[in-house]
N, C-alpha and C. Protein backbone atom coordinates (compact mmCIF):
# COMPACT_ATOMS: atom_id res chain seq x y z
N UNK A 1 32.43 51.04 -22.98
CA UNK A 1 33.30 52.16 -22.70
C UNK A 1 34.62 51.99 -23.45
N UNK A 2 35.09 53.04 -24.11
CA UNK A 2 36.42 52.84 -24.35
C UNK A 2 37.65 52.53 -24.08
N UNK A 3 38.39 52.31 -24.40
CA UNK A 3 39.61 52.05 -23.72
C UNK A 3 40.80 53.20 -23.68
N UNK A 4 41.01 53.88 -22.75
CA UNK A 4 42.07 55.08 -22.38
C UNK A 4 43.02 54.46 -22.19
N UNK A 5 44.03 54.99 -23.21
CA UNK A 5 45.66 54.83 -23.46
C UNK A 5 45.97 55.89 -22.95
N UNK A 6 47.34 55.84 -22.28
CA UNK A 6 47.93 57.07 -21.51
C UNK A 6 48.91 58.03 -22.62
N UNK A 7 48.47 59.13 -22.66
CA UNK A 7 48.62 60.21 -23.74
C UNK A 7 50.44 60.38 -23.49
N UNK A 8 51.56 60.09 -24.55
CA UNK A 8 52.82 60.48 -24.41
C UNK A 8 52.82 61.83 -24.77
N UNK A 9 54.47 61.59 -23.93
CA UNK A 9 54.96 63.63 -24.21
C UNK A 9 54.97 63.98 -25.48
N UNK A 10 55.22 65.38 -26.02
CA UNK A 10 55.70 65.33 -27.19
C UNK A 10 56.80 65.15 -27.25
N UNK A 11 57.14 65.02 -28.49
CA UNK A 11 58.12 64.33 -29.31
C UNK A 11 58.71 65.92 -30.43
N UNK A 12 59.38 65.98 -30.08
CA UNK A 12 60.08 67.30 -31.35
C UNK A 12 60.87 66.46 -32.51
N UNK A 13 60.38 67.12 -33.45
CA UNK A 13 60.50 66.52 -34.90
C UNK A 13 60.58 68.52 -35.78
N UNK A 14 61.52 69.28 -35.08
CA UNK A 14 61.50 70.58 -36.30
C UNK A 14 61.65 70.51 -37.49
N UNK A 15 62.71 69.31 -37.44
CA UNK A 15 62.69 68.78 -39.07
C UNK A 15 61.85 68.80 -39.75
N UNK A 16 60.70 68.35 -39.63
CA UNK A 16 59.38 68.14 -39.73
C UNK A 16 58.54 69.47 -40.85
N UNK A 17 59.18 70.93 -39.82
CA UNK A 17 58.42 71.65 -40.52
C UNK A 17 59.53 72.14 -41.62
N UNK A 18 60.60 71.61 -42.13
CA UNK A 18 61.34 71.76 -42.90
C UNK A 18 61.23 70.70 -44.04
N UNK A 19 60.31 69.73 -44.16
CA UNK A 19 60.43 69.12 -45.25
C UNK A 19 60.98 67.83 -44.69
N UNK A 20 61.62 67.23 -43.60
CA UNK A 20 62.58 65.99 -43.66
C UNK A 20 62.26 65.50 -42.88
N UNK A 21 62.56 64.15 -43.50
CA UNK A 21 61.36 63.03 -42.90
C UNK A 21 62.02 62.46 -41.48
N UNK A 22 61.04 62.19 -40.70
CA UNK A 22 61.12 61.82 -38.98
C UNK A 22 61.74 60.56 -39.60
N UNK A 23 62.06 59.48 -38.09
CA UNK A 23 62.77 58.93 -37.99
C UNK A 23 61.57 57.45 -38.32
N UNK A 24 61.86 56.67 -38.51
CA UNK A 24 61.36 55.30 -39.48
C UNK A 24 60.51 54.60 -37.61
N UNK A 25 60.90 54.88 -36.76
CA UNK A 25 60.07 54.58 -35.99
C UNK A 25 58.62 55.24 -35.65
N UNK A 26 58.68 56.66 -35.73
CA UNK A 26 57.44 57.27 -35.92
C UNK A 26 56.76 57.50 -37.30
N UNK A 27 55.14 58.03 -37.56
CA UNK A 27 54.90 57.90 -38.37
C UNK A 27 53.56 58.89 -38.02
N UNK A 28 53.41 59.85 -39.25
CA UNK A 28 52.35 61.00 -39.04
C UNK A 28 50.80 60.50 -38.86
N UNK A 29 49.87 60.99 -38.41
CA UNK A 29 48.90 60.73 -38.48
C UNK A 29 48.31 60.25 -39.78
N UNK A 30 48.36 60.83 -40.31
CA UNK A 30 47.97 61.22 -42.40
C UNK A 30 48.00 59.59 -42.31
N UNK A 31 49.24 59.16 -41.98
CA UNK A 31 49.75 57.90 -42.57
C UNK A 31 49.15 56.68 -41.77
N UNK A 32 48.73 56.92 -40.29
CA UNK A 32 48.01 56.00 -40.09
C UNK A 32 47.08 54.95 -40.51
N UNK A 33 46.25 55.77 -41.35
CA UNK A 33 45.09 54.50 -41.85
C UNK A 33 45.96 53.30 -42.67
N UNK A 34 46.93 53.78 -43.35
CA UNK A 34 47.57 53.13 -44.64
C UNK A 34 48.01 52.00 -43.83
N UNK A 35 49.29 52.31 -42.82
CA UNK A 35 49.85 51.50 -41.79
C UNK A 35 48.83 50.29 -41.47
N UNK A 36 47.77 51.00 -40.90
CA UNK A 36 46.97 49.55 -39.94
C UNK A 36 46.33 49.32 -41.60
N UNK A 37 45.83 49.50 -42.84
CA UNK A 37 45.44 48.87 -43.71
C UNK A 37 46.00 47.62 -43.84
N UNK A 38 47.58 47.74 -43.88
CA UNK A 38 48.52 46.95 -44.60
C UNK A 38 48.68 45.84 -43.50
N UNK A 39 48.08 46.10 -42.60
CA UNK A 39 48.75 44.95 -41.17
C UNK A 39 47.08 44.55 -40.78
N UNK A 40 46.22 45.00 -40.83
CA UNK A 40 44.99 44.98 -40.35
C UNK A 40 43.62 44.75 -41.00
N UNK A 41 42.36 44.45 -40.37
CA UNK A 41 41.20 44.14 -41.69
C UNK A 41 40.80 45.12 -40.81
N UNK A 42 39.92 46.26 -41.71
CA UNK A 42 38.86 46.96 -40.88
C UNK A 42 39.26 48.22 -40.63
N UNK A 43 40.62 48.44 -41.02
CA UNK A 43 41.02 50.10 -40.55
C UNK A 43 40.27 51.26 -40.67
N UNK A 44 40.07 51.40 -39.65
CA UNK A 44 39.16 53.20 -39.10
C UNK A 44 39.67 53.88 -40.36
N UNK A 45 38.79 55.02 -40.88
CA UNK A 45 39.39 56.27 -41.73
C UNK A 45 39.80 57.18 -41.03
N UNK A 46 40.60 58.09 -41.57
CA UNK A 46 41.66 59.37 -41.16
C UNK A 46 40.55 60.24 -39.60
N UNK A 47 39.31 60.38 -40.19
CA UNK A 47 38.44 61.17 -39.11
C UNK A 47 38.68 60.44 -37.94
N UNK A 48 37.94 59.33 -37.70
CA UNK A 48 37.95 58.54 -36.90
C UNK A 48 39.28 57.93 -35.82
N UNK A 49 40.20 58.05 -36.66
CA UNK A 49 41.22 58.34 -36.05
C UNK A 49 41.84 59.38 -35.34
N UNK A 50 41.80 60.21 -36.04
CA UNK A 50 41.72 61.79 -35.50
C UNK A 50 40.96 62.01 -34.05
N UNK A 51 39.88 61.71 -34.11
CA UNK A 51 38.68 62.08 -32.99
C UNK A 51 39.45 61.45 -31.84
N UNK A 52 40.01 59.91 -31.96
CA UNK A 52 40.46 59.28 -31.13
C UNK A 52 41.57 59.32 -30.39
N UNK A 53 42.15 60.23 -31.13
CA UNK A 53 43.64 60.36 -30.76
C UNK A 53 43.53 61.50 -29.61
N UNK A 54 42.82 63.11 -30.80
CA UNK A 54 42.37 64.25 -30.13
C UNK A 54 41.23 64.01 -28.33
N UNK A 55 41.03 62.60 -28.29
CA UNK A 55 40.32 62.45 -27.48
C UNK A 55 40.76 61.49 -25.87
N UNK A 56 42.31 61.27 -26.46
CA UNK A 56 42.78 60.13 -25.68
C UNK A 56 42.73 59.03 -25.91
N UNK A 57 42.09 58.53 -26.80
CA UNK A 57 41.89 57.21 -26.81
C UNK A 57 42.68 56.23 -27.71
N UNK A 58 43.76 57.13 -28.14
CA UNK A 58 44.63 56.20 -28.53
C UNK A 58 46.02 56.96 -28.47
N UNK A 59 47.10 55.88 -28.22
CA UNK A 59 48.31 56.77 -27.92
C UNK A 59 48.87 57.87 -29.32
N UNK A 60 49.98 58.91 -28.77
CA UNK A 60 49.80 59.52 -29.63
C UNK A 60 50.48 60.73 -29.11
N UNK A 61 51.32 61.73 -30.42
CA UNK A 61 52.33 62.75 -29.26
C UNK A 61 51.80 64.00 -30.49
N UNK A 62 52.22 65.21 -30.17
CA UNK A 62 52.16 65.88 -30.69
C UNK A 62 53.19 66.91 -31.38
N UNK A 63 53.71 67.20 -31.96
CA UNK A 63 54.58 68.06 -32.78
C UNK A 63 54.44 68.88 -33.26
N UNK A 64 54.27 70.22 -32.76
CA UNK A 64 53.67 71.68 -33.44
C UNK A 64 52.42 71.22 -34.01
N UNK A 65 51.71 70.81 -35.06
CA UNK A 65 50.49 71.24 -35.61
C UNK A 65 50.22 69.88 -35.79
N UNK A 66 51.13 68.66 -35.82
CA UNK A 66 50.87 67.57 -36.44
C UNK A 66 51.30 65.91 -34.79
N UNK A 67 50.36 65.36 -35.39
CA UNK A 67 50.04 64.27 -34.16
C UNK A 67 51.22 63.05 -34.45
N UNK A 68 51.78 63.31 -33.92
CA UNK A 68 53.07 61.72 -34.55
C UNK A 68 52.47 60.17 -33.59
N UNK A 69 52.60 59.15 -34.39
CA UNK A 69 52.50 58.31 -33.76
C UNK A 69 53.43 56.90 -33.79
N UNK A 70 53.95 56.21 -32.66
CA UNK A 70 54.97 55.33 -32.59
C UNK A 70 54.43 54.12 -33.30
N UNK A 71 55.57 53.59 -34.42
CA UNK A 71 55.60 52.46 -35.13
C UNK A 71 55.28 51.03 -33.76
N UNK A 72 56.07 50.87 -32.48
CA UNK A 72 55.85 49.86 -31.65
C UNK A 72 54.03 49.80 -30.58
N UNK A 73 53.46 51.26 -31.37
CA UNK A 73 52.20 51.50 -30.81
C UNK A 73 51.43 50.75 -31.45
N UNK A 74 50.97 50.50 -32.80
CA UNK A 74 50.44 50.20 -33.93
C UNK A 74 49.94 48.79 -33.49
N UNK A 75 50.03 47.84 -32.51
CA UNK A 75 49.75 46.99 -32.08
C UNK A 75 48.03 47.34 -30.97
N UNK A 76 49.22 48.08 -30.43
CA UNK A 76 47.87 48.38 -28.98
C UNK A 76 46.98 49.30 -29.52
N UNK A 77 47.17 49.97 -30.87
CA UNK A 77 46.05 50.86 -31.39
C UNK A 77 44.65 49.62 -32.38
N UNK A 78 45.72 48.59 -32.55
CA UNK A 78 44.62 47.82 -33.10
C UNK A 78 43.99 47.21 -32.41
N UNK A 79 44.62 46.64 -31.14
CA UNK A 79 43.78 46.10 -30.25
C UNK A 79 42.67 47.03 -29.56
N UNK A 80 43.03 48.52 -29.38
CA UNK A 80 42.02 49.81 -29.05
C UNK A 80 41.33 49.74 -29.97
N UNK A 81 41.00 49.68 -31.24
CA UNK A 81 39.94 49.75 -32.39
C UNK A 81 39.04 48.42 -32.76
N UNK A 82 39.73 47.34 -31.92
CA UNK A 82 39.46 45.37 -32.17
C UNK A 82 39.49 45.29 -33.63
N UNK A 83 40.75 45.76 -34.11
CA UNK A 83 41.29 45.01 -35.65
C UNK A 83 41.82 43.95 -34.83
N UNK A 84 41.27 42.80 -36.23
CA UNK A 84 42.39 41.61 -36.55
C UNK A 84 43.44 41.89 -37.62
N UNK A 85 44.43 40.96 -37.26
CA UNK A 85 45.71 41.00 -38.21
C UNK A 85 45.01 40.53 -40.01
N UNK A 86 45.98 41.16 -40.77
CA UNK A 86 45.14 41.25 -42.36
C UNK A 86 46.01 39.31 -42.42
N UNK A 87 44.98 38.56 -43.51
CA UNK A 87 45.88 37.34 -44.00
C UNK A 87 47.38 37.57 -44.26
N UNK A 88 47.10 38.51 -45.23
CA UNK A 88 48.71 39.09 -46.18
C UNK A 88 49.76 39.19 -44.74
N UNK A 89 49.58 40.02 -43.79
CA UNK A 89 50.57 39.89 -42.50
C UNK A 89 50.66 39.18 -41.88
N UNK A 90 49.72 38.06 -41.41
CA UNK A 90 50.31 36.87 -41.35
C UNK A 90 51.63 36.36 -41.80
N UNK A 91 51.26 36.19 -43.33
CA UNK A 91 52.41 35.61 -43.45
C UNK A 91 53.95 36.11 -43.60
N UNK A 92 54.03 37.88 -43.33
CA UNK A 92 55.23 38.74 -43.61
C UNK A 92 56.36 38.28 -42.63
């Protein structure tokens, strides 16, 4: 069975639909895979992520059309998917 993370509020980011970039703690969906690439072995692709998010199963807020997700989350999303940490982050 999966593991259910408790779904946060949204988060308003209007900026957002103006072109300017959110704040260095959050980070768009799009950008997810890249994130856990760089920290992680094994990162899910964009779908798969998607499904999970849209499904509860991983934390995650929403902003008009687009899913934001917290930089201090990126831990408990790998432990929700059972990534290990990449060598390269180890040693960062």
């Amino acid at each position: 069975m999966a593991m259910m993370l408790e779904r946060q509020k949204p988060v308003k980011y209007p900026a957002l639909a103006k072109g300017i970039a959110m704040p260095d703690d959050h980070i768009p969906l799009v950008q997810l895979p890249r994130e856990l690439a760089a920290q992680f072995t094994g990162a899910p692709k964009y779908s798969a992520l998607y499904t999970k998010i849209v499904n509860g199963e991983l934390p995650a807020s929403r902003d008009g059309g687009r899913w934001i997700i917290r930089r201090a989350d990126l831990p408990a999303i790998a432990r929700a998917l059972g990534l290990k940490r990449a060598p390269s982050a180890l040693s960062a």
